[in-house]
N, C-alpha and C. Protein backbone atom coordinates (compact mmCIF):
# COMPACT_ATOMS: atom_id res chain seq x y z
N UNK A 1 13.32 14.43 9.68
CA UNK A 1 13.30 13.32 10.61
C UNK A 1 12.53 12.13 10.02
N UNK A 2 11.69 12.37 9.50
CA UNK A 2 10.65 11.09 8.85
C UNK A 2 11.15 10.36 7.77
N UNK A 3 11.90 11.62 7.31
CA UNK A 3 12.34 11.32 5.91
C UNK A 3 13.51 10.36 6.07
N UNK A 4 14.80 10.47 7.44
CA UNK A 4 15.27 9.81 7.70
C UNK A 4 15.58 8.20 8.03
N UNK A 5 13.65 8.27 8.74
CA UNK A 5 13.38 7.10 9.48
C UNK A 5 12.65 6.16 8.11
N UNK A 6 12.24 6.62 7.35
CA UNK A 6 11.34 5.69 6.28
C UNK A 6 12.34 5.94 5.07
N UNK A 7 13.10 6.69 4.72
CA UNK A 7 14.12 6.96 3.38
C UNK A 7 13.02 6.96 2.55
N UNK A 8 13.87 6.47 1.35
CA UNK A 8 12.82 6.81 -0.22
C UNK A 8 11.73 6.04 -0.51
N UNK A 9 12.28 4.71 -0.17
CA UNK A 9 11.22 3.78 -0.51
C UNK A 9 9.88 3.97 0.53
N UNK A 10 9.91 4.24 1.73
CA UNK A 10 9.26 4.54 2.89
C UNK A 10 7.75 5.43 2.43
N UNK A 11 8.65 6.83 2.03
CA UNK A 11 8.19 7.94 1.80
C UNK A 11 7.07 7.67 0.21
N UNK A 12 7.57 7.06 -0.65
CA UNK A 12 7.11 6.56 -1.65
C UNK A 12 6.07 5.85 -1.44
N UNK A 13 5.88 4.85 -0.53
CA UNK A 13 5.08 4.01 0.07
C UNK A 13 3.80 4.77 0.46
N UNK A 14 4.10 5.63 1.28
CA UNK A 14 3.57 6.67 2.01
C UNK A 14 2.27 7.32 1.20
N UNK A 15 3.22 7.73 0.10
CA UNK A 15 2.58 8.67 -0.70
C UNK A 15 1.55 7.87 -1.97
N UNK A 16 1.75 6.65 -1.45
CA UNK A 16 0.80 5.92 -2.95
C UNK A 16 -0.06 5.76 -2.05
N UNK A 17 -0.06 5.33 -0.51
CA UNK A 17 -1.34 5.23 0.40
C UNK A 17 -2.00 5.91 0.60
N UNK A 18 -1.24 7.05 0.74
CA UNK A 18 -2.23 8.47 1.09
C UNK A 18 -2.98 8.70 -0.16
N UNK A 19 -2.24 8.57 -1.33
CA UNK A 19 -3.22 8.83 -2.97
C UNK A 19 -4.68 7.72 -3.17
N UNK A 20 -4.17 6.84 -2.28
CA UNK A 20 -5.08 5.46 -2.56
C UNK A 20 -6.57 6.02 -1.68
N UNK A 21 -5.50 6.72 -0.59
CA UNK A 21 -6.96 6.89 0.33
C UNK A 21 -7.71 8.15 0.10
N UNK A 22 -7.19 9.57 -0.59
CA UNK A 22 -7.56 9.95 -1.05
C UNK A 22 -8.47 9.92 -2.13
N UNK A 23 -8.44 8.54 -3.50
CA UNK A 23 -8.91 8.75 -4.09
C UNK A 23 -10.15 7.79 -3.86
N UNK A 24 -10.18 6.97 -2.57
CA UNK A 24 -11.27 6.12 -2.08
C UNK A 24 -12.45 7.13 -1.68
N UNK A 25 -11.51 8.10 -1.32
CA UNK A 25 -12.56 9.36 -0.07
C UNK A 25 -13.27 9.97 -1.24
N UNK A 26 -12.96 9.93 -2.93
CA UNK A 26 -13.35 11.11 -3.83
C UNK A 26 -14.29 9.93 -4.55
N UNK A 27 -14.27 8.95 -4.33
CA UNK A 27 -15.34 8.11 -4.97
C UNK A 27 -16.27 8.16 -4.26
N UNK A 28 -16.45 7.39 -2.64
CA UNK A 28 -17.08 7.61 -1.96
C UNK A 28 -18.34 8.84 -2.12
N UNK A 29 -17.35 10.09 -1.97
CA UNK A 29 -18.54 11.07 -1.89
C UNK A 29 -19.14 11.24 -3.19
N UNK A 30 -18.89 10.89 -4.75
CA UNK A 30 -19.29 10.93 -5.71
C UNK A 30 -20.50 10.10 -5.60
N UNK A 31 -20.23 9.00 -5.04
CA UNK A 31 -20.99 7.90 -4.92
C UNK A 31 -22.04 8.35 -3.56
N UNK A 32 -22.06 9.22 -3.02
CA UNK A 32 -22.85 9.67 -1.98
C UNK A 32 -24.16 10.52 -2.83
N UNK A 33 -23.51 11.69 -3.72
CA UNK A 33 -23.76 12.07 -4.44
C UNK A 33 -24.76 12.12 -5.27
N UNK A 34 -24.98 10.50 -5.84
CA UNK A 34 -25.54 9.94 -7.38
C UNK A 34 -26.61 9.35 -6.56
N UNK A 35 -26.26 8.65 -5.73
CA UNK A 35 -27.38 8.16 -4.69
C UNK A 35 -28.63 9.45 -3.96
N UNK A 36 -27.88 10.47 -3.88
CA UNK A 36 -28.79 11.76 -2.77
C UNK A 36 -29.73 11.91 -4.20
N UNK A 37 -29.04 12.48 -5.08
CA UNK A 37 -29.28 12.93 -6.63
C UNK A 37 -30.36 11.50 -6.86
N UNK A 38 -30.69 10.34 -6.98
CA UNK A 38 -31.34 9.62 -6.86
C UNK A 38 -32.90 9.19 -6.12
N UNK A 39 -32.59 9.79 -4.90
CA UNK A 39 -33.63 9.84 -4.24
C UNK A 39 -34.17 10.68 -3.99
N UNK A 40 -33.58 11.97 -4.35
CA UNK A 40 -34.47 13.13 -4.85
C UNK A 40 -35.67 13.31 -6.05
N UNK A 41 -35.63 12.52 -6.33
CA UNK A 41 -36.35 12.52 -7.81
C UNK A 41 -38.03 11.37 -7.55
């Protein structure tokens, strides 16, 4: 059904946003990380 309503380009779209926001979420906590690791010391 989704696949219908958005076709290829849709789905494609989809999937570079979700990667984008994924890889915002994996910096983020890296960056949570270096900072904790920081003020521990």
């Amino acid at each position: 059904m989704l696949f219908r309503v958005l076709g290829v380009g849709g789905i494609s779209l989809l999937t570079r946003i979700a990667g984008l926001l994924l890889a915002a979420i994996a910096v983020q906590l890296m960056a949570d990380a270096v900072f904790a690791l920081v003020d521990a010391r």
